[in-house]
C-alpha atoms as a PDB file:
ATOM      1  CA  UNK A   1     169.765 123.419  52.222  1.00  0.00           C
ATOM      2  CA  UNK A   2     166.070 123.175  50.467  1.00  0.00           C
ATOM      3  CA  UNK A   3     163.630 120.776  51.800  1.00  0.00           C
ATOM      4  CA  UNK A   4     162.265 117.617  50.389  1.00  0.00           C
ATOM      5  CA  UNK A   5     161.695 118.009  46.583  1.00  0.00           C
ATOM      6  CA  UNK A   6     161.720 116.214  42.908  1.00  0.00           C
ATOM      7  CA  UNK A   7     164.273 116.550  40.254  1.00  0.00           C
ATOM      8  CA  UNK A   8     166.520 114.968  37.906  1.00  0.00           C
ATOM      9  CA  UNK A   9     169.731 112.592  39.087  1.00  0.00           C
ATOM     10  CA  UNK A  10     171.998 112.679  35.658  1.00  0.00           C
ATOM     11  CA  UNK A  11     172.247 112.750  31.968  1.00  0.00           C
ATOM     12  CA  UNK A  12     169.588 114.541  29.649  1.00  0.00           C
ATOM     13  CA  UNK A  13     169.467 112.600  26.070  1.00  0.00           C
ATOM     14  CA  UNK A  14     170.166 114.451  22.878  1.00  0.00           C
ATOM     15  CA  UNK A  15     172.321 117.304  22.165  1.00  0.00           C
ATOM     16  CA  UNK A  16     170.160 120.624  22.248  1.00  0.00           C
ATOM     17  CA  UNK A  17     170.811 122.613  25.429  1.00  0.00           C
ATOM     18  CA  UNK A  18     168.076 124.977  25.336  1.00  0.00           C
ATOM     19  CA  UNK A  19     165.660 122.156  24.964  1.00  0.00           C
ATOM     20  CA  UNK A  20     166.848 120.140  27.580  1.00  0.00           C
ATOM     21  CA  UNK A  21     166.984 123.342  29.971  1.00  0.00           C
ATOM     22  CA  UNK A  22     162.809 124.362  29.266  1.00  0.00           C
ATOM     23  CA  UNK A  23     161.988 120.614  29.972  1.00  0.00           C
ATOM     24  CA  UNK A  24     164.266 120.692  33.530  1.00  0.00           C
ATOM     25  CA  UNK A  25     162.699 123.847  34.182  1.00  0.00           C
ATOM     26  CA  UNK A  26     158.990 122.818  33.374  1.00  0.00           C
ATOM     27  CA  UNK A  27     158.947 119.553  34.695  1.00  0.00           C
ATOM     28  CA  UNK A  28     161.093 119.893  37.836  1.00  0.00           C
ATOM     29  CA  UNK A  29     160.628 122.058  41.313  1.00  0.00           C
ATOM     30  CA  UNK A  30     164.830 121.360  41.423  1.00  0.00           C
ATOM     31  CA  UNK A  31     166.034 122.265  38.304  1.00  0.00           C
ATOM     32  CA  UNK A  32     169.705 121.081  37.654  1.00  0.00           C
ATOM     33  CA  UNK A  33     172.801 121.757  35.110  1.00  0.00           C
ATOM     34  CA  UNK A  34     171.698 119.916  32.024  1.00  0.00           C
ATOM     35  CA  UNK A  35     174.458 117.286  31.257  1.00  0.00           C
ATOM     36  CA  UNK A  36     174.472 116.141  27.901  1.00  0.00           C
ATOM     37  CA  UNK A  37     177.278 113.559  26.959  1.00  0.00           C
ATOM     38  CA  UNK A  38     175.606 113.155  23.309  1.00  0.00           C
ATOM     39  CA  UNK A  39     177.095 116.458  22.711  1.00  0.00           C
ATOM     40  CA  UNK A  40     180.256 114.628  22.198  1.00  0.00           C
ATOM     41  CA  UNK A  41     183.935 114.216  24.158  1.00  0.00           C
ATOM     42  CA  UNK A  42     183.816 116.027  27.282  1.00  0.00           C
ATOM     43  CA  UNK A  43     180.499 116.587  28.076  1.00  0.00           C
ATOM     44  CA  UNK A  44     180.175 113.355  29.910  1.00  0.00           C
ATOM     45  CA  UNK A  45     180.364 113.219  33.928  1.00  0.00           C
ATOM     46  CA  UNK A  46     183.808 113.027  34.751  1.00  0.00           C
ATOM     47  CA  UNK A  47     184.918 115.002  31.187  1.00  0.00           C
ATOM     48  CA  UNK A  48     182.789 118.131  32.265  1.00  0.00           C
ATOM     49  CA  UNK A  49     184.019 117.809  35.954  1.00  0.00           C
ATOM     50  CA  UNK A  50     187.993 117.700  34.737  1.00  0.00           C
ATOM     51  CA  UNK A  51     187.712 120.941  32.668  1.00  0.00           C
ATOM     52  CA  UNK A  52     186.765 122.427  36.036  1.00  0.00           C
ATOM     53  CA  UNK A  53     189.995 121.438  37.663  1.00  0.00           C
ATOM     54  CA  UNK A  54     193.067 123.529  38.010  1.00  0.00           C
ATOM     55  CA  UNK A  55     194.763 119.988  37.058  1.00  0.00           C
ATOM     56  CA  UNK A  56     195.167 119.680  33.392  1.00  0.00           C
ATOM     57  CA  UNK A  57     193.182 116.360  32.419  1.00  0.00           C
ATOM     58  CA  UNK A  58     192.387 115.614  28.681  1.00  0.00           C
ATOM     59  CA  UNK A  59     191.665 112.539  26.750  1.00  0.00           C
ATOM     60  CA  UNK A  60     193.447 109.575  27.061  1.00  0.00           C
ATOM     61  CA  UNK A  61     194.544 106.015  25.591  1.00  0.00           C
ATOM     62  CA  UNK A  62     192.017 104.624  27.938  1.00  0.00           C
ATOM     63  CA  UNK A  63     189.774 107.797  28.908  1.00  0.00           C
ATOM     64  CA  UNK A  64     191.356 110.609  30.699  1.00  0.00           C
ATOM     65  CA  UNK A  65     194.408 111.359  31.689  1.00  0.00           C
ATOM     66  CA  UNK A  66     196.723 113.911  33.830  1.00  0.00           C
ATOM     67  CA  UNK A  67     198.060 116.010  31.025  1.00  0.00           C
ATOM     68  CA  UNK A  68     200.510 118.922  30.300  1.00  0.00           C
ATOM     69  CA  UNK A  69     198.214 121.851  29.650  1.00  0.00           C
ATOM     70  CA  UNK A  70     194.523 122.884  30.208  1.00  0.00           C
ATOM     71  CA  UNK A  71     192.103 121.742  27.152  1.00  0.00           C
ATOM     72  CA  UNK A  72     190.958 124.571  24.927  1.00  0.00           C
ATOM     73  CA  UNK A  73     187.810 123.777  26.263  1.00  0.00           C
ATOM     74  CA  UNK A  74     187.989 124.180  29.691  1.00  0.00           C
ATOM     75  CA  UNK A  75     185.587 127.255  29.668  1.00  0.00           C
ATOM     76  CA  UNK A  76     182.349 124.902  28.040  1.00  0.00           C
ATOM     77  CA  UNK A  77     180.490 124.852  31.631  1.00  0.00           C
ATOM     78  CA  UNK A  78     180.952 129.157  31.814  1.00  0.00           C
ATOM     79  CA  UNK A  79     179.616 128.894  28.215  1.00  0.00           C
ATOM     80  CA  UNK A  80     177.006 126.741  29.205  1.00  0.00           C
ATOM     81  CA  UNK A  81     175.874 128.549  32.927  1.00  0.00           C
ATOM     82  CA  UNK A  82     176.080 132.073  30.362  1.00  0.00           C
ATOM     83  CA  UNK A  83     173.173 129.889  28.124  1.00  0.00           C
ATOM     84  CA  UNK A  84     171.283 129.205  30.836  1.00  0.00           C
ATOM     85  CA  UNK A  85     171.183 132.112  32.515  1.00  0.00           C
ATOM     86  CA  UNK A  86     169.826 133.975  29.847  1.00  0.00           C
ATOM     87  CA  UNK A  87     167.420 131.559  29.304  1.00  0.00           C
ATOM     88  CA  UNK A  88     166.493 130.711  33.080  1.00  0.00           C
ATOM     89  CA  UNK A  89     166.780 134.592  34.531  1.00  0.00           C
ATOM     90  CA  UNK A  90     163.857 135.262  36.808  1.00  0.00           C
ATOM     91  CA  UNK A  91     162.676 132.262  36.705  1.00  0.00           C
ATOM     92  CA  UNK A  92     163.995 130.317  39.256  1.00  0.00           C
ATOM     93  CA  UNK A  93     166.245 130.675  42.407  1.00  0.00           C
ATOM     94  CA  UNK A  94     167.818 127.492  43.263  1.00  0.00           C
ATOM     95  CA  UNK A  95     169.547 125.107  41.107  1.00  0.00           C
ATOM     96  CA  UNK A  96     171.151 121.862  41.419  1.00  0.00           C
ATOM     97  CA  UNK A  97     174.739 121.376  40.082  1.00  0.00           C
ATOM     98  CA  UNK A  98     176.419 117.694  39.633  1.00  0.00           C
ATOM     99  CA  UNK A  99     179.845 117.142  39.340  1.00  0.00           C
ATOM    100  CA  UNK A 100     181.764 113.761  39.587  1.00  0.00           C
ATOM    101  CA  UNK A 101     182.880 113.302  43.327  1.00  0.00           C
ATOM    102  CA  UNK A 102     186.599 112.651  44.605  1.00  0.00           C
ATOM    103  CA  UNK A 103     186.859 108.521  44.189  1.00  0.00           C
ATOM    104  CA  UNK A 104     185.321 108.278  41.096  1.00  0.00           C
ATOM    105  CA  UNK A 105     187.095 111.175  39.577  1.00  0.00           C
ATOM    106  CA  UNK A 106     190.731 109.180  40.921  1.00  0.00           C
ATOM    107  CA  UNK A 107     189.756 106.184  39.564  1.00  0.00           C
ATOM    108  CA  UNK A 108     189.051 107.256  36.004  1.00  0.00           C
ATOM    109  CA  UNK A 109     191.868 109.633  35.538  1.00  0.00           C
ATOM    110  CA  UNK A 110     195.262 108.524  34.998  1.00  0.00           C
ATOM    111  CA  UNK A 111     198.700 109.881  35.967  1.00  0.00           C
ATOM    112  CA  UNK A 112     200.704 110.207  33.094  1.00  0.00           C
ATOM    113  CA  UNK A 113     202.357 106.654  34.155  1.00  0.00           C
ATOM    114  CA  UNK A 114     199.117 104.770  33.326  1.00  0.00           C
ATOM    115  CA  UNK A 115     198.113 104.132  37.049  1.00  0.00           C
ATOM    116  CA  UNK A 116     194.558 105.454  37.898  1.00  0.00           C
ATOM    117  CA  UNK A 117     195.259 108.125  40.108  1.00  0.00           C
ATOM    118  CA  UNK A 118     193.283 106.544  43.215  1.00  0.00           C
ATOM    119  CA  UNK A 119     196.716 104.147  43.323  1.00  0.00           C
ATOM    120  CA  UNK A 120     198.609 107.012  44.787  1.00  0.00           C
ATOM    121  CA  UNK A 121     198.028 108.861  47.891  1.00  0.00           C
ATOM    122  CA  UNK A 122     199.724 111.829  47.331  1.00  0.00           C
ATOM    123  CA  UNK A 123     197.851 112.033  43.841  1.00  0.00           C
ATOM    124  CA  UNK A 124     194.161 110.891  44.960  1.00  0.00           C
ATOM    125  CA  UNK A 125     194.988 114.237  47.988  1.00  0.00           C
ATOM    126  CA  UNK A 126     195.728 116.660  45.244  1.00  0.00           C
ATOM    127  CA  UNK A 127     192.493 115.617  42.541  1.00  0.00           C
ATOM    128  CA  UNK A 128     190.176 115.644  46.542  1.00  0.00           C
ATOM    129  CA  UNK A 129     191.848 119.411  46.956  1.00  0.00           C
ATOM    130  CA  UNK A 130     191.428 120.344  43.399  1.00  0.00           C
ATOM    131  CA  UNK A 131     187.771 119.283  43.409  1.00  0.00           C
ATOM    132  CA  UNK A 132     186.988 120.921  46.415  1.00  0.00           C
ATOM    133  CA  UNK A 133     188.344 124.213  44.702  1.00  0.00           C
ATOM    134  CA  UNK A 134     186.650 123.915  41.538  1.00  0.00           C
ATOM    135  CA  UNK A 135     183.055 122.885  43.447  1.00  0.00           C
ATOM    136  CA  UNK A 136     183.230 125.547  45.328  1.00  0.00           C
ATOM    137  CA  UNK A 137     184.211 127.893  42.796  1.00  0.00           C
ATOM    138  CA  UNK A 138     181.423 126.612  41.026  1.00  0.00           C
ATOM    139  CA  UNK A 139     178.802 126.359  43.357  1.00  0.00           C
ATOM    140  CA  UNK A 140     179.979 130.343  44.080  1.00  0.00           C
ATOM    141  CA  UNK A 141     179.296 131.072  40.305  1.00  0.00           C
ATOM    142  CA  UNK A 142     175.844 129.610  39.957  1.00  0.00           C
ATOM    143  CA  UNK A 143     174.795 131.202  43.152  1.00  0.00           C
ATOM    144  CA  UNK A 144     175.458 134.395  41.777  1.00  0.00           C
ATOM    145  CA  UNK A 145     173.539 133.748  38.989  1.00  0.00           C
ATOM    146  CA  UNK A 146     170.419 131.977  40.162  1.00  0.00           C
ATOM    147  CA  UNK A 147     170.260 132.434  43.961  1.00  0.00           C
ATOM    148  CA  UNK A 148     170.750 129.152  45.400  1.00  0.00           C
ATOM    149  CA  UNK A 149     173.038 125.968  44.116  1.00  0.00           C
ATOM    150  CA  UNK A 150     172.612 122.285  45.364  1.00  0.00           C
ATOM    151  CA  UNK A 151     175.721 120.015  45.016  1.00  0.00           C
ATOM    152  CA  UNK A 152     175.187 116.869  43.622  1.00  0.00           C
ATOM    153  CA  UNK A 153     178.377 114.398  43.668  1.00  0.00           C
ATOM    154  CA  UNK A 154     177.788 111.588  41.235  1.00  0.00           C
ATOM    155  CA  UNK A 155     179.906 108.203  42.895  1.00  0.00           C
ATOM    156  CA  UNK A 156     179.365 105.485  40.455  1.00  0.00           C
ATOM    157  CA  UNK A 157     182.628 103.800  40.987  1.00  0.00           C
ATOM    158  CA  UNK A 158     182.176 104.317  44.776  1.00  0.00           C
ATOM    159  CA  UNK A 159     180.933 100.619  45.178  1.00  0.00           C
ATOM    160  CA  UNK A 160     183.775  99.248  43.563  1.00  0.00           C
ATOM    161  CA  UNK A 161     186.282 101.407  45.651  1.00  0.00           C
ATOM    162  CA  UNK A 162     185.252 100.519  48.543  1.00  0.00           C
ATOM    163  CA  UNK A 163     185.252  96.776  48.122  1.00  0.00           C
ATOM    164  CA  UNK A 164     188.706  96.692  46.036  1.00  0.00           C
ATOM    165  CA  UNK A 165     187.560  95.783  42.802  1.00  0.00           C
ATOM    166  CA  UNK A 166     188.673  98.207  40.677  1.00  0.00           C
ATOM    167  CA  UNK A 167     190.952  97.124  37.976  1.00  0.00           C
ATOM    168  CA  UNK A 168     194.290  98.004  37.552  1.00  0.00           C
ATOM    169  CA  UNK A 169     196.255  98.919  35.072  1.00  0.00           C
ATOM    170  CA  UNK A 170     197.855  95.710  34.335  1.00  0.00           C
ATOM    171  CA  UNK A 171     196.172  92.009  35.392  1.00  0.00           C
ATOM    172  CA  UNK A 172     199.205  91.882  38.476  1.00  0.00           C
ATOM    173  CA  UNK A 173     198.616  95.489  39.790  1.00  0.00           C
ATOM    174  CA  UNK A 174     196.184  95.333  42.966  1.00  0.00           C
ATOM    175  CA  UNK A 175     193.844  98.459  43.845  1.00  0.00           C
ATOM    176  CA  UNK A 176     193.866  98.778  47.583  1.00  0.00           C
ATOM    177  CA  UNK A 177     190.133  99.343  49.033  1.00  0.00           C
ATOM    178  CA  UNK A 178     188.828 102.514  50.711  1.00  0.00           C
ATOM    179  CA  UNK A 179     186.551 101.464  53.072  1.00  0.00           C
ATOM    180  CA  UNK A 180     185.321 104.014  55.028  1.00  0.00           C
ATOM    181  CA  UNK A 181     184.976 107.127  52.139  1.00  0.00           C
ATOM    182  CA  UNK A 182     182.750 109.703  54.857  1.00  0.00           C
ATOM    183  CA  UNK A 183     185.868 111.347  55.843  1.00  0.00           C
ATOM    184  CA  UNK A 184     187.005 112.776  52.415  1.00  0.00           C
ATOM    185  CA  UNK A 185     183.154 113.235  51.379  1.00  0.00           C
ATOM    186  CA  UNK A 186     182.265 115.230  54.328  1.00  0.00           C
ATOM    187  CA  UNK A 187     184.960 117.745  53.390  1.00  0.00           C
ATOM    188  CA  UNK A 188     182.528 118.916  50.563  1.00  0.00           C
ATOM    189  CA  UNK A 189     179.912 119.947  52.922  1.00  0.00           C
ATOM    190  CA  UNK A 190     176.472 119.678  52.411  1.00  0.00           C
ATOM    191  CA  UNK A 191     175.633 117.562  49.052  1.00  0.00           C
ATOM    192  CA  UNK A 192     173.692 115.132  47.615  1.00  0.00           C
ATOM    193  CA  UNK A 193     175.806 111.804  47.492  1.00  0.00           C
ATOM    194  CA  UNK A 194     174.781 109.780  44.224  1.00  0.00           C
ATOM    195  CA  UNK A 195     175.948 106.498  44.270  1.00  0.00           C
ATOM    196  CA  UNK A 196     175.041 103.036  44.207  1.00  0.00           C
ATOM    197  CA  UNK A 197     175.905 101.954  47.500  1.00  0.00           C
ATOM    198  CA  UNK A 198     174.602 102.422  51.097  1.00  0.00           C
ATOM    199  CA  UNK A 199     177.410 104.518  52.933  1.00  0.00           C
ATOM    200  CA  UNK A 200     177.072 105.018  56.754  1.00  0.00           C
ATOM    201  CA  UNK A 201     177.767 108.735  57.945  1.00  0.00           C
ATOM    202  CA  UNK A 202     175.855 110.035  54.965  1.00  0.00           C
ATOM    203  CA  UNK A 203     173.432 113.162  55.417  1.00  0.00           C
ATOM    204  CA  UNK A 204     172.084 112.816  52.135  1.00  0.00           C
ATOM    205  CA  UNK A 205     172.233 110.007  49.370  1.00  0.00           C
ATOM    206  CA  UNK A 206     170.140 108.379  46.905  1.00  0.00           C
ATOM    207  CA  UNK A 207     168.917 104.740  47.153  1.00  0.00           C
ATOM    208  CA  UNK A 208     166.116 102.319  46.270  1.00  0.00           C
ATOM    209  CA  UNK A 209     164.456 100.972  49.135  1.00  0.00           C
ATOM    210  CA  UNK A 210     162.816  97.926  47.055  1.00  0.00           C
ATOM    211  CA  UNK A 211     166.575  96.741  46.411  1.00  0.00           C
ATOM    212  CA  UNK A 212     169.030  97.534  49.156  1.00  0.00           C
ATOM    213  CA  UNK A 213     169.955  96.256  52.017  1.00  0.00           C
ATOM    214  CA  UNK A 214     167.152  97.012  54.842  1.00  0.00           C
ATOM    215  CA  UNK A 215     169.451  96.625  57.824  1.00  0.00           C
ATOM    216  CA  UNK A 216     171.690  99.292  55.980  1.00  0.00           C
ATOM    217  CA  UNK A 217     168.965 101.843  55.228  1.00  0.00           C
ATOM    218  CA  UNK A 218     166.969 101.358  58.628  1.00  0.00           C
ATOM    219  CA  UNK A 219     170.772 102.078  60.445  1.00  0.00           C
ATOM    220  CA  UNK A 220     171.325 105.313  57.752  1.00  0.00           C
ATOM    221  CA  UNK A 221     167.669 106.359  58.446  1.00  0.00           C
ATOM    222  CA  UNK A 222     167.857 105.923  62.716  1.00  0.00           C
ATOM    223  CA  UNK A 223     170.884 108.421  61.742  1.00  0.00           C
ATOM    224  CA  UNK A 224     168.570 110.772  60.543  1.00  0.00           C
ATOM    225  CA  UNK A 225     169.822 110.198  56.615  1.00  0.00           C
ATOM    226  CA  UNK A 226     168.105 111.888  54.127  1.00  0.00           C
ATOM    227  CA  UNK A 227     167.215 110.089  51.211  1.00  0.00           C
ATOM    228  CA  UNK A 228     166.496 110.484  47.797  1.00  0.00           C
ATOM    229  CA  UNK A 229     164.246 107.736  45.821  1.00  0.00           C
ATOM    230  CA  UNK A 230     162.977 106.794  42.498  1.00  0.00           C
ATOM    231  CA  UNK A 231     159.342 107.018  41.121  1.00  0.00           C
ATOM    232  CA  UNK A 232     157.733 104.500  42.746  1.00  0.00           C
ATOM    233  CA  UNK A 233     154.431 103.458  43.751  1.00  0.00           C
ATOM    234  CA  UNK A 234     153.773 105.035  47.091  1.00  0.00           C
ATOM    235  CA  UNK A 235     152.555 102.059  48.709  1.00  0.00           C
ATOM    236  CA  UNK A 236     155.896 100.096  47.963  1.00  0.00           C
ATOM    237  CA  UNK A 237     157.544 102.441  49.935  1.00  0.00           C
ATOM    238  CA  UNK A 238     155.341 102.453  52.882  1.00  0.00           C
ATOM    239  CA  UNK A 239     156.037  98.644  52.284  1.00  0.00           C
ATOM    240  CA  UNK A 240     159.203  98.708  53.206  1.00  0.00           C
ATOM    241  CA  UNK A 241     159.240 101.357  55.642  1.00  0.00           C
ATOM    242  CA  UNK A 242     156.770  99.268  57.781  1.00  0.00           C
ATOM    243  CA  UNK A 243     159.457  95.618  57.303  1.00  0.00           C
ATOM    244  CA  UNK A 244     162.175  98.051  58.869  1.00  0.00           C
ATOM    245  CA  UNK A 245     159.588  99.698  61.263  1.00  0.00           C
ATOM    246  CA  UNK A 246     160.354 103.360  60.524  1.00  0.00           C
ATOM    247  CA  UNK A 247     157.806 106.324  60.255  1.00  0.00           C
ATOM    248  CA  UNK A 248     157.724 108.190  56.993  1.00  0.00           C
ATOM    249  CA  UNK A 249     156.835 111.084  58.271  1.00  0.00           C
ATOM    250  CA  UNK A 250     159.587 111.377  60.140  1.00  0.00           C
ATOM    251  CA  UNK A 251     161.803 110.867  57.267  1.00  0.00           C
ATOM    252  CA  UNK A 252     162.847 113.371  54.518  1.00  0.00           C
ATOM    253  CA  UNK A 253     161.968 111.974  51.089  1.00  0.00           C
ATOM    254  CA  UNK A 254     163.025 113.213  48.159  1.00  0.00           C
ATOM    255  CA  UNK A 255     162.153 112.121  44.575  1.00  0.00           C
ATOM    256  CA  UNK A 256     164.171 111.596  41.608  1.00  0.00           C
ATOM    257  CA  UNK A 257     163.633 111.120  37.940  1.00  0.00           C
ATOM    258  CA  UNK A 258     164.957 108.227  36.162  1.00  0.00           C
ATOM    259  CA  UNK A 259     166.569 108.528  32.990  1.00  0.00           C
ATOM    260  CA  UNK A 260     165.137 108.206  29.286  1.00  0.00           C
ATOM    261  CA  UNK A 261     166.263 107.622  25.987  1.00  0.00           C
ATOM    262  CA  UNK A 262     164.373 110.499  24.156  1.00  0.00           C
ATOM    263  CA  UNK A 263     163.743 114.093  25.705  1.00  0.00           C
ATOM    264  CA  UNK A 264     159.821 114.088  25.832  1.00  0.00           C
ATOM    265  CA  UNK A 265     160.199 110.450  27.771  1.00  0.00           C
ATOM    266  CA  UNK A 266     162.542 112.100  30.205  1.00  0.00           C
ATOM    267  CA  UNK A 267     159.794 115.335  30.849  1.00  0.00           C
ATOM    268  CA  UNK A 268     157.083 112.720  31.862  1.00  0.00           C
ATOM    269  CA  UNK A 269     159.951 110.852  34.178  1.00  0.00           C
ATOM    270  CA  UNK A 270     160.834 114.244  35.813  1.00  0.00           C
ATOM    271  CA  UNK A 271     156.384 114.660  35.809  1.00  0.00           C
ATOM    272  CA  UNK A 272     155.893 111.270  37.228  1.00  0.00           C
ATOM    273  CA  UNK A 273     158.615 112.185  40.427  1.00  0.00           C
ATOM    274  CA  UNK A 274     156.619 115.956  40.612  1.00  0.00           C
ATOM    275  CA  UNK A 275     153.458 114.120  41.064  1.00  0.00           C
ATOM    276  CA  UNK A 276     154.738 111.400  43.427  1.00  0.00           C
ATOM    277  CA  UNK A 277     156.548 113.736  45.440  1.00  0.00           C
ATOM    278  CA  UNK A 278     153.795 115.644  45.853  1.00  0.00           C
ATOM    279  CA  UNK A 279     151.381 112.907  46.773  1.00  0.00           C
ATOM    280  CA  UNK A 280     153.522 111.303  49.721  1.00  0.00           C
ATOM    281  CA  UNK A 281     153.981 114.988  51.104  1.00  0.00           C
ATOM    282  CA  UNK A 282     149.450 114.962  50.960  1.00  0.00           C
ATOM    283  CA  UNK A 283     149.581 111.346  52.513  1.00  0.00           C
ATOM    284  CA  UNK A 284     152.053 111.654  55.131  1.00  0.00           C
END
């Protein structure tokens, strides 16, 4: 695992891959896979993370659903990692790679009933295997292209699992809550967790410490958590790490870029989380 750095969290705006690749290379010490859901159907989150899978999943009524064959294009990310490659060779040795994690995956892809797939056990086991597969198969190919590969897993519908609030497929059908997630995440190893909500158990996640829950982040933190925040004024931080009494430099901080509606607006957010990465590792 790297130490402490800046990068990017998600989505890249527009449609041009090579352009989106020079700015996450110039602007970033942690470049990551370019993910560019302007580019049309399945190059959003959970589309590019499907075509991964040895699971057939293509579009649905709804979104995306468990289907009878592979989609023709289930080789885009090889296409894409080829592009990159040539364009990135020798120029950097690590790279981040996000895919969707395990819960969120389940809960937007459908069996071919209509029920999200996080509604049956023996379904939401076979996407977790099938994703562990797939990540490490790709995590194996950009490694032997670049050197070193982060894994990102992107949770947005984590918050929402583990309360019980996803929606079902009908108004009468209930979605039982997972509350206690660690146990399937851990299986992935060491990765970033990207998600909304404070999980305990969690070596590594993102959060903002201006709007969650202090008692929750001072317990993940005593635990030795990693965390990764956005660009913020250093002194806001400190703020906060002084109300739950904890010593930032005893804490690894990373910094993350928030996202922008034009390229050149999304350089100077990756810029602005360089520069503020690099002045809390001066101060503290």
């Amino acid at each position: 695992m790297i130490g402490p750095t800046a990068f990017g969290l998600g989505p890249l705006p527009g449609t041009d891959l090579a352009a989106a690749a020079d700015v996450v290379l110039s602007e970033s010490p942690l470049p990551h896979i370019p993910q560019l859901p302007d580019r049309g159907a399945g190059f959003d989150l959970v589309g590019r993370t499907a075509a991964l899978l040895e699971i057939p999943i293509a579009p649905g009524p709804r979104g995306w659903r468990v289907a009878a064959r592979k989609r023709a294009d289930a080789d885009r990310m090889a296409r894409d990692l080829d592009h990159l490659e040539a364009l990135w060779h020798g120029k950097t040795d690590a790279v981040k790679v996000q895919l969707a994690g395990p819960f969120t995956l389940a809960a937007e892809v459908e069996m071919p009933n209509g029920h999200r797939m996080i509604t049956d056990p023996g379904a939401l086991r076979d996407i977790t295997d099938a994703l562990l597969q797939a990540s490490a198969d790709h995590v194996r190919d950009v490694e032997t292209r670049f050197g070193t590969a982060v894994l990102q897993l992107d949770e947005p519908r984590l918050g929402d699992v583990t309360r019980g609030t996803l929606r079902g497929a009908t108004d009468y059908e209930t979605i039982a809550a997972i509350p206690e997630p660690q146990e399937t995440l851990t299986r992935f190893g060491e990765h970033l967790l990207n998600t909304p909500v404070l999980i305990d158990d969690t070596p590594w996640l993102t959060c903002d410490p201006r709007t969650c829950n202090r008692d929750a982040l001072a317990k993940l933190l005593d635990q030795d958590t990693r965390i990764a925040i956005p660009t913020m004024q250093p002194r806001e931080l400190y703020r906060v790490f002084d109300e739950i009494q904890i010593d930032p430099a005893a804490t690894p901080i990373d910094v993350y870029a928030k996202a922008a509606d034009a390229l050149l607006g999304y350089a100077e957010n990756l810029r602005n989380a360089r520069e503020m990465h690099q002045e809390l590792t001066v101060e503290v």
